[in-house]
Protein backbone atom coordinates (compact mmCIF):
# COMPACT_ATOMS: atom_id res chain seq x y z
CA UNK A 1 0.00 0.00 0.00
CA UNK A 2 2.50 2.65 0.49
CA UNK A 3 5.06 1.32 -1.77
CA UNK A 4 3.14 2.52 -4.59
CA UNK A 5 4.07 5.77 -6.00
CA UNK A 6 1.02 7.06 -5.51
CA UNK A 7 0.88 7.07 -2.00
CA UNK A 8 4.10 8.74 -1.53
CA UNK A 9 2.05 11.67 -4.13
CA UNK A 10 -1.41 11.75 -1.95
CA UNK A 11 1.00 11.86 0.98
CA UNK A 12 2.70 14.52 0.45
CA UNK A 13 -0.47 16.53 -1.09
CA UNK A 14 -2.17 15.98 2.24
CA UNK A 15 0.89 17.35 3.54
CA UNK A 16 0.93 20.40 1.45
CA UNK A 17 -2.75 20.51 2.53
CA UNK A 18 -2.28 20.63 6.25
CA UNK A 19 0.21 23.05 5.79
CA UNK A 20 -1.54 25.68 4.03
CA UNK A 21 -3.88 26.55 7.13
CA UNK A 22 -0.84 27.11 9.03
CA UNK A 23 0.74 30.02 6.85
CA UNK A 24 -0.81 33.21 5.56
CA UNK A 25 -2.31 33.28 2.22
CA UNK A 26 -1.94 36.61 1.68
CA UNK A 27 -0.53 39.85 2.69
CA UNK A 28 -1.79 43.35 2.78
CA UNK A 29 0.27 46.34 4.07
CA UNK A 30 -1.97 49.58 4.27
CA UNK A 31 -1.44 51.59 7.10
CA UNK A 32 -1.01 48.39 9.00
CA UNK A 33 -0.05 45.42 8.03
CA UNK A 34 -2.67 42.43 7.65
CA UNK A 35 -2.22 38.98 7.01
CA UNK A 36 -5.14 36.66 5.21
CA UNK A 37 -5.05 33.26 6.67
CA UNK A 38 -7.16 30.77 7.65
CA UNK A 39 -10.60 31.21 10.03
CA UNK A 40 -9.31 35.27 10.38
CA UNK A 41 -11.31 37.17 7.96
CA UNK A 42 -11.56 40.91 8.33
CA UNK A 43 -15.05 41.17 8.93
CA UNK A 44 -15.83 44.68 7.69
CA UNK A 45 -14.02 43.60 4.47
CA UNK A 46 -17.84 42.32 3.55
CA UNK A 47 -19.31 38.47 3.42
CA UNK A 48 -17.92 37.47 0.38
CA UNK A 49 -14.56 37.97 1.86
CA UNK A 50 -15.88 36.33 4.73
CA UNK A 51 -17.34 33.53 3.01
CA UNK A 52 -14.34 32.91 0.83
CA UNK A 53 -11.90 32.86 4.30
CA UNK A 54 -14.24 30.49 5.79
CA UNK A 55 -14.72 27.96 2.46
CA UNK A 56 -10.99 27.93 2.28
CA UNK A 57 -10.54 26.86 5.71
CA UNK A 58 -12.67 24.33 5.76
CA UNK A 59 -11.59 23.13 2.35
CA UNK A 60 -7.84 22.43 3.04
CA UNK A 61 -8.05 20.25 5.74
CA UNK A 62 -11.06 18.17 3.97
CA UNK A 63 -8.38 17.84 0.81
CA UNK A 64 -5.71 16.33 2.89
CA UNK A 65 -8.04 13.63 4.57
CA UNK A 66 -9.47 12.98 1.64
CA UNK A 67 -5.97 12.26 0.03
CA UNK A 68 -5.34 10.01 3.09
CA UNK A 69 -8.50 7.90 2.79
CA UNK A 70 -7.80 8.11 -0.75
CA UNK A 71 -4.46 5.92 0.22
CA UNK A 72 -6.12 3.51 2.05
CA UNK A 73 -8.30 2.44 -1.14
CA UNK A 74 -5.57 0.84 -3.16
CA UNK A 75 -7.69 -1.97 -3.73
CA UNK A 76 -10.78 -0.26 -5.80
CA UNK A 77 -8.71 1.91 -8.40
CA UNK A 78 -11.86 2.80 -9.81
CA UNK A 79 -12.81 5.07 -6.40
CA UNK A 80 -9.16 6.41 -5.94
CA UNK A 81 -9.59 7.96 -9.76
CA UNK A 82 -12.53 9.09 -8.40
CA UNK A 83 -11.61 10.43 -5.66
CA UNK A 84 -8.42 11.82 -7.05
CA UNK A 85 -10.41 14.35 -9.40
CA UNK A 86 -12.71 14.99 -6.72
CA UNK A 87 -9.09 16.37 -4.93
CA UNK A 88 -8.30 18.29 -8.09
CA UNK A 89 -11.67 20.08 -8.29
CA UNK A 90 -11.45 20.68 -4.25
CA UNK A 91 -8.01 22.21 -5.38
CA UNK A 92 -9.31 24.47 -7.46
CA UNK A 93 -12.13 25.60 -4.98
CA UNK A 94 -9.19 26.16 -2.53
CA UNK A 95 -7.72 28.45 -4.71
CA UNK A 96 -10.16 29.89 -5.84
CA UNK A 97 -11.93 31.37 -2.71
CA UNK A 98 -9.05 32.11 -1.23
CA UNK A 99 -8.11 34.62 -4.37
CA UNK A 100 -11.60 35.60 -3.57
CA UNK A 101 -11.13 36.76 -0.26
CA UNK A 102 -8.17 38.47 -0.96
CA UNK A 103 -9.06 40.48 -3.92
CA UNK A 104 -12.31 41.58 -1.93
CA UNK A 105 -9.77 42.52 1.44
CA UNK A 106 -7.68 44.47 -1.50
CA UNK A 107 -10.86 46.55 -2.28
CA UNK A 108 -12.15 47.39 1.32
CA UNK A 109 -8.67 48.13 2.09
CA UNK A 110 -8.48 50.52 -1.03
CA UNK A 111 -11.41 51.89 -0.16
CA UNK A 112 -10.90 53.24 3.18
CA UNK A 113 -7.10 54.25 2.36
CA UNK A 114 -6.27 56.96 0.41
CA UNK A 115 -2.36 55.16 0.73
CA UNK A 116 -1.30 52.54 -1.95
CA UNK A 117 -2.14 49.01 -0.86
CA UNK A 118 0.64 46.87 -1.40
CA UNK A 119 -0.18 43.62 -1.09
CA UNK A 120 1.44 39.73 -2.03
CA UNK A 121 1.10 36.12 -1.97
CA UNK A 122 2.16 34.46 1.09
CA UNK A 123 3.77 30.93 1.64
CA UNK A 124 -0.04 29.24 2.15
CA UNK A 125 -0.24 30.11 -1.37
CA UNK A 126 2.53 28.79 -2.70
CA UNK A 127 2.64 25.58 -0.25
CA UNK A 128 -1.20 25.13 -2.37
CA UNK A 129 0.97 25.36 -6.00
CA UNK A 130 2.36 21.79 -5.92
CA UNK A 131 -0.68 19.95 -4.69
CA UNK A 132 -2.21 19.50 -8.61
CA UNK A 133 0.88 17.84 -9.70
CA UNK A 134 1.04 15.23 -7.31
CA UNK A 135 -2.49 14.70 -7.98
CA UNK A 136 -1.78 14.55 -11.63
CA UNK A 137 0.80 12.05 -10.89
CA UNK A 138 -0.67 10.29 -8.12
CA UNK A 139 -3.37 9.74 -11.34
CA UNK A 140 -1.27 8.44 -13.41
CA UNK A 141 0.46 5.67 -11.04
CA UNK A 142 -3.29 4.50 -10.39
CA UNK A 143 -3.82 3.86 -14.31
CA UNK A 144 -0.64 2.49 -14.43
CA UNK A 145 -1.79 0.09 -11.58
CA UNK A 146 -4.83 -0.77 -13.55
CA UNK A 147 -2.91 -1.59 -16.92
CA UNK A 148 -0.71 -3.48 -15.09
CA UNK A 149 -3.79 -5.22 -13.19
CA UNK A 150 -5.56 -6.00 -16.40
CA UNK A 151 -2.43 -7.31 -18.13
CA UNK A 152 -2.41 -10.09 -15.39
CA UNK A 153 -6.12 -10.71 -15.60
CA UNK A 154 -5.33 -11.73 -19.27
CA UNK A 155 -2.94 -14.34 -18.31
């Protein structure tokens, strides 16, 4: 079970996924300095911002169990595809709120400055970056288990 490629891939995406919560996504430097992380929104920044903090909490931490139950079903290949796009499109809902939240902190912080905002990505962002490749190739070690499955069933 975690001989297989794969494993080693979904293990160290659920890694990258733990991670995340831990470091800010974001950073913001108005007249003070502001960090966007996980379950601290800004809550005059407006619900969407809000929302987006609160969906990308909760979404990081369901990605890397996911990718460990996702481990523990090396017998039904079928599933773990499954489940593996299922991680991708949770991915991309990661992301995706969480460049939410920050682009609607950048405008409630633009609006009540008349200062520049100067704002960048923070290390929870780019500990998120890898975790589609070793999906991808997590993916690809399962199909290779299944040609290599239904080579034997033809013996």
């Amino acid at each position: 079970m975690l001989a297989r490629a794969q494993s080693l891939y979904l293990l160290i995406a659920a890694l990258l996924a733990f991670s995340s919560t831990f470091f800010p996504f974001w950073h913001f430097i108005a007249e003070t300095k502001y960090l966007l992380s996980d379950f601290a929104p800004l809550s005059t920044a407006g619900i969407i911002h809000v929302a987006g903090i609160y969906i990308s909490s909760i979404v990081s931490p369901v990605i890397g169990l996911l990718s460990i139950a996702t481990i523990l079903l090396y017998k039904n290949r079928t599933l773990q595809n499954k489940l593996i796009l299922v991680l991708i499109l949770l991915f991309l809902v990661d992301v995706l709120s969480g460049l939410g939240a920050a682009h609607f902190m950048n405008e409630h912080l633009m609006q009540g400055s008349e200062a520049a905002v100067e704002h960048a990505p923070g290390a929870g962002f780019f500990v998120l970056l890898p975790e589609p490749l070793f999906f991808w190739l997590a993916m690809k070690g399962v199909k290779k288990d299944e040609k290599i499955a239904s080579a034997y069933k033809r013996l």
